[in-house]
Protein backbone atom coordinates (compact mmCIF):
# COMPACT_ATOMS: atom_id res chain seq x y z
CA UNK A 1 0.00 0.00 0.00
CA UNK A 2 1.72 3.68 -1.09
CA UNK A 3 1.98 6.31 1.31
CA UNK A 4 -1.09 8.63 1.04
CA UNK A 5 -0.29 12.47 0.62
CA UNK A 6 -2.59 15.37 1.25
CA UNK A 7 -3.15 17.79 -1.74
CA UNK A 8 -1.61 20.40 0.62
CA UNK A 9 1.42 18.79 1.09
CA UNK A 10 1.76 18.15 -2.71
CA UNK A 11 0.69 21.42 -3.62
CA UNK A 12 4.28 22.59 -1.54
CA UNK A 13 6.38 20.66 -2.25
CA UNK A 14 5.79 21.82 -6.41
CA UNK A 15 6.17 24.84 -5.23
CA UNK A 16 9.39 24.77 -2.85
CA UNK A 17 12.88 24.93 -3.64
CA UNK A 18 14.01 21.47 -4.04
CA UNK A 19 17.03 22.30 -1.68
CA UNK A 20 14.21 23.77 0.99
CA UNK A 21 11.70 20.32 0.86
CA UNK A 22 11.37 18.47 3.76
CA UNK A 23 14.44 20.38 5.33
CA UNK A 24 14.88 23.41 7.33
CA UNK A 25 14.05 26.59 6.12
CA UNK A 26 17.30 28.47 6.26
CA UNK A 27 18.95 28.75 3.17
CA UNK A 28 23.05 28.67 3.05
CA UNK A 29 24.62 30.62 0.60
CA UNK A 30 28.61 30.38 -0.25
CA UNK A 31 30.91 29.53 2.47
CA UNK A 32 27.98 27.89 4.68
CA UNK A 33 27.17 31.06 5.92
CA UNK A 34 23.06 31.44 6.69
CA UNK A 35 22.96 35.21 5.09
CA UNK A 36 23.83 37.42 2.32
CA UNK A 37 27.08 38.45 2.66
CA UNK A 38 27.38 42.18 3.68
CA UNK A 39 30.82 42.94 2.72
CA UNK A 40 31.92 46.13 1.79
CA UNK A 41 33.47 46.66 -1.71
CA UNK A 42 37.20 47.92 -1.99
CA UNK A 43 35.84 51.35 -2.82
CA UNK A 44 33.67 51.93 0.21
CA UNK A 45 36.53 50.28 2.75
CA UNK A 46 37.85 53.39 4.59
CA UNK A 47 40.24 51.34 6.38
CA UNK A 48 43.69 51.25 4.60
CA UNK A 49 47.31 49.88 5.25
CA UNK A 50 50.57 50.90 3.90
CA UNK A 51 51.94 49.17 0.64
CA UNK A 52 55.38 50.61 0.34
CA UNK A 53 56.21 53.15 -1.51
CA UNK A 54 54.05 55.84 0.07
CA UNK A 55 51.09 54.27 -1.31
CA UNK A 56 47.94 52.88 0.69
CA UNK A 57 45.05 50.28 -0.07
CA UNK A 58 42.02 49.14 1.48
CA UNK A 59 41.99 46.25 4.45
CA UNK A 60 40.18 43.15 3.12
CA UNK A 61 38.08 41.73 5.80
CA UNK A 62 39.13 38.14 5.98
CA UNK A 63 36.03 35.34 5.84
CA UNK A 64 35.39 34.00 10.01
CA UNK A 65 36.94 30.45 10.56
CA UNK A 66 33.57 30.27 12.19
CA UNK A 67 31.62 30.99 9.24
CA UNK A 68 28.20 28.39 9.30
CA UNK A 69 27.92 27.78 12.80
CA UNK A 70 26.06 28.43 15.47
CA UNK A 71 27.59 31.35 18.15
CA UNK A 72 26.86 31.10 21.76
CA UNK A 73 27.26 33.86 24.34
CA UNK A 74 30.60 34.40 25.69
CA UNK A 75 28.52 37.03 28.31
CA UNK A 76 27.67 33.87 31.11
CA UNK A 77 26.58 34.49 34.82
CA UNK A 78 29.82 34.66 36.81
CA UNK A 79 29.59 33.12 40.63
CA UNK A 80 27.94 35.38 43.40
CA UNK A 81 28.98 33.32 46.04
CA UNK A 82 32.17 31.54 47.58
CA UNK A 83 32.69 28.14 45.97
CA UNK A 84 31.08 25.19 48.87
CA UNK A 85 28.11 27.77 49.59
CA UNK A 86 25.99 24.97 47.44
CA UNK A 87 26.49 22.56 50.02
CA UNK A 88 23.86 23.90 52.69
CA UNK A 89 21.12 21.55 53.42
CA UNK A 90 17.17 21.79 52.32
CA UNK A 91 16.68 23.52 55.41
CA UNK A 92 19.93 25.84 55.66
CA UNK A 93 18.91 27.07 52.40
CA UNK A 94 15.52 27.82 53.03
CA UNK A 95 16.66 30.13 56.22
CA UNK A 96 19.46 31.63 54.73
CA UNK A 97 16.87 32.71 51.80
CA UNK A 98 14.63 34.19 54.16
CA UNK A 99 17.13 36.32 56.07
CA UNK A 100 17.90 37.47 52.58
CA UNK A 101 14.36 38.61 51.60
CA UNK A 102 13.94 39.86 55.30
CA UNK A 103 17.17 41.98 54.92
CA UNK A 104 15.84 43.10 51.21
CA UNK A 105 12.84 44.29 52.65
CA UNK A 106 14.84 46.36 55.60
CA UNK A 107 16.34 48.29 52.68
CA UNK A 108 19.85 46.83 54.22
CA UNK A 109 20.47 43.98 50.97
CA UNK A 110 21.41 45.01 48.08
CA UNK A 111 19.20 43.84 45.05
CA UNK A 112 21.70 43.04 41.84
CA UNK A 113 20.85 43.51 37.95
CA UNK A 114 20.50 40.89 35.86
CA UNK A 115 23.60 43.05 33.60
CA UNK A 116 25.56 43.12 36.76
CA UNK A 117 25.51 39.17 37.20
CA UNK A 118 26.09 38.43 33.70
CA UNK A 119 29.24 41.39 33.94
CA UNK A 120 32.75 40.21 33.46
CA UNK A 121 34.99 40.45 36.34
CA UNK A 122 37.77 41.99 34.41
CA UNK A 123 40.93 44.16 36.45
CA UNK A 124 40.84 47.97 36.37
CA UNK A 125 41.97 49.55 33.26
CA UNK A 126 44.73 52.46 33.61
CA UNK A 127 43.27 55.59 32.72
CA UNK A 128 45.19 56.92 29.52
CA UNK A 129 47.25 59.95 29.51
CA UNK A 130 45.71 63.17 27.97
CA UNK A 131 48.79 64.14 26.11
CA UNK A 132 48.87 60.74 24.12
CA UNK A 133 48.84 61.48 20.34
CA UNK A 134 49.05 58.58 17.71
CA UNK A 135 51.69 58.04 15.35
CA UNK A 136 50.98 60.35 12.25
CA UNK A 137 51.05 57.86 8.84
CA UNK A 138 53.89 58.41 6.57
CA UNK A 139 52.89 55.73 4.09
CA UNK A 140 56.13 53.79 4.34
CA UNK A 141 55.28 49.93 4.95
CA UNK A 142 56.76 48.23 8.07
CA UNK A 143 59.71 46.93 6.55
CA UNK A 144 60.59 50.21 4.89
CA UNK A 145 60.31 52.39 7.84
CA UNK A 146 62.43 50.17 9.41
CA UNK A 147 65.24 50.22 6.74
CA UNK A 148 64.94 54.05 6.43
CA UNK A 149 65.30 53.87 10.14
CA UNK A 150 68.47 51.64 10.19
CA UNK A 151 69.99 53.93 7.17
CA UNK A 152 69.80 56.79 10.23
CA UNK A 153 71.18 54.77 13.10
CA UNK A 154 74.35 54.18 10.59
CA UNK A 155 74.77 57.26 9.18
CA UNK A 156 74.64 58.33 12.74
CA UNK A 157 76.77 56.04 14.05
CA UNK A 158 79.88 57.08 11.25
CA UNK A 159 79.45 60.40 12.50
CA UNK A 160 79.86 59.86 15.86
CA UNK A 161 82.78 57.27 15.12
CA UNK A 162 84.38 60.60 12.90
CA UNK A 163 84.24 62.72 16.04
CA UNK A 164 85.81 60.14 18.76
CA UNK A 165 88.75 59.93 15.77
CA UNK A 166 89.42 63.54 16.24
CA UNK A 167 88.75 63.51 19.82
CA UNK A 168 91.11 60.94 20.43
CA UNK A 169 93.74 59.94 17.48
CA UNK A 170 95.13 57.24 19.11
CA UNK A 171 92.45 55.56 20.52
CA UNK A 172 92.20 52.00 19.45
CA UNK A 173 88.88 51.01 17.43
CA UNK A 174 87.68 48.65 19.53
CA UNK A 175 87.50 51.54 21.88
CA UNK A 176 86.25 53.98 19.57
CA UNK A 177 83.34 51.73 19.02
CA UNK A 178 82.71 51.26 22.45
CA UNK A 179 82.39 55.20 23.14
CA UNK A 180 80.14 55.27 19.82
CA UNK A 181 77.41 52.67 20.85
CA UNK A 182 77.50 54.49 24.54
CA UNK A 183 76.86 57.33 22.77
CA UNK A 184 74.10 55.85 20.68
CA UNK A 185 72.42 53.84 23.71
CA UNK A 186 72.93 57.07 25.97
């Protein structure tokens, strides 16, 4: 004997995506990810990093390793009381809870949030000083600032080495370099 359909259920299914019948209703586009993607195209990124070269281009966002699956909270209730506490009996429970409502009614207990249970207990943060101002861009990447950088220390440093010559004409060069990078450190 065949399996008997309603007309409803026929009527459906010709209807529904064939990826959507008898499955859930969430669709997955590319990457397993449940929604349109919302990136932003390279033209409307206002982030940008440095190329080299004094030139600049927009940050790609990278794709989440999480992409497809299902998030929970990281925000979870942290404890209120001192580990053991759970260990009262039936009845040392039930009294300690009504010396707590009694004391709530006194206006002596403190009633908490539900946002200050489910806070982080995080350290305090140092305040930051007024006078900080961030590095201005110069458009050099990372690994050219750096060489610029070390072209200075060494020019530098064969100046330096020039004026402990004339300081001292017969000072050996170990020592002359030793005065230098004091001078350099210093």
């Amino acid at each position: 004997m065949s399996e008997r359909k309603k007309i409803s259920d026929l009527i459906q299914e010709a209807y529904m995506d064939p990826d959507l019948v008898g499955g859930s209703s969430v669709r997955k586009t590319e990457g397993g990810r449940k929604y349109a993607t919302r990136r932003k195209s390279p033209s409307d990124i206002k982030r940008v990093k440095h190329v080299g070269g004094g030139k600049t281009e927009p940050v790609v966002q990278k794709t989440r390793k999480d992409v497809g699956q299902e998030r929970t909270s990281k925000q979870t209730q942290q404890p209120t009381q001192e580990r053991g506490s759970a260990a009262l009996s039936a009845k040392e429970a039930q009294r300690k809870a009504y010396l707590e409502r009694k004391a709530r009614e006194a206006g002596k207990g403190s009633t908490t949030s539900a946002d200050e249970l489910l806070k982080k207990k995080s350290p305090e943060k140092k305040p930051v000083s007024p006078d900080y101002k961030p590095a201005k861009p110069t458009g050099y990447s990372r690994k050219e600032a750096m060489s610029i950088r070390a072209q200075g220390a060494a020019k530098l440093r064969g100046i330096m080495r020039d004026q402990e010559k004339k300081k001292t004409p017969n000072a050996s060069r170990g020592e002359i370099s030793r005065r230098v990078e004091k001078r350099m450190k210093g």
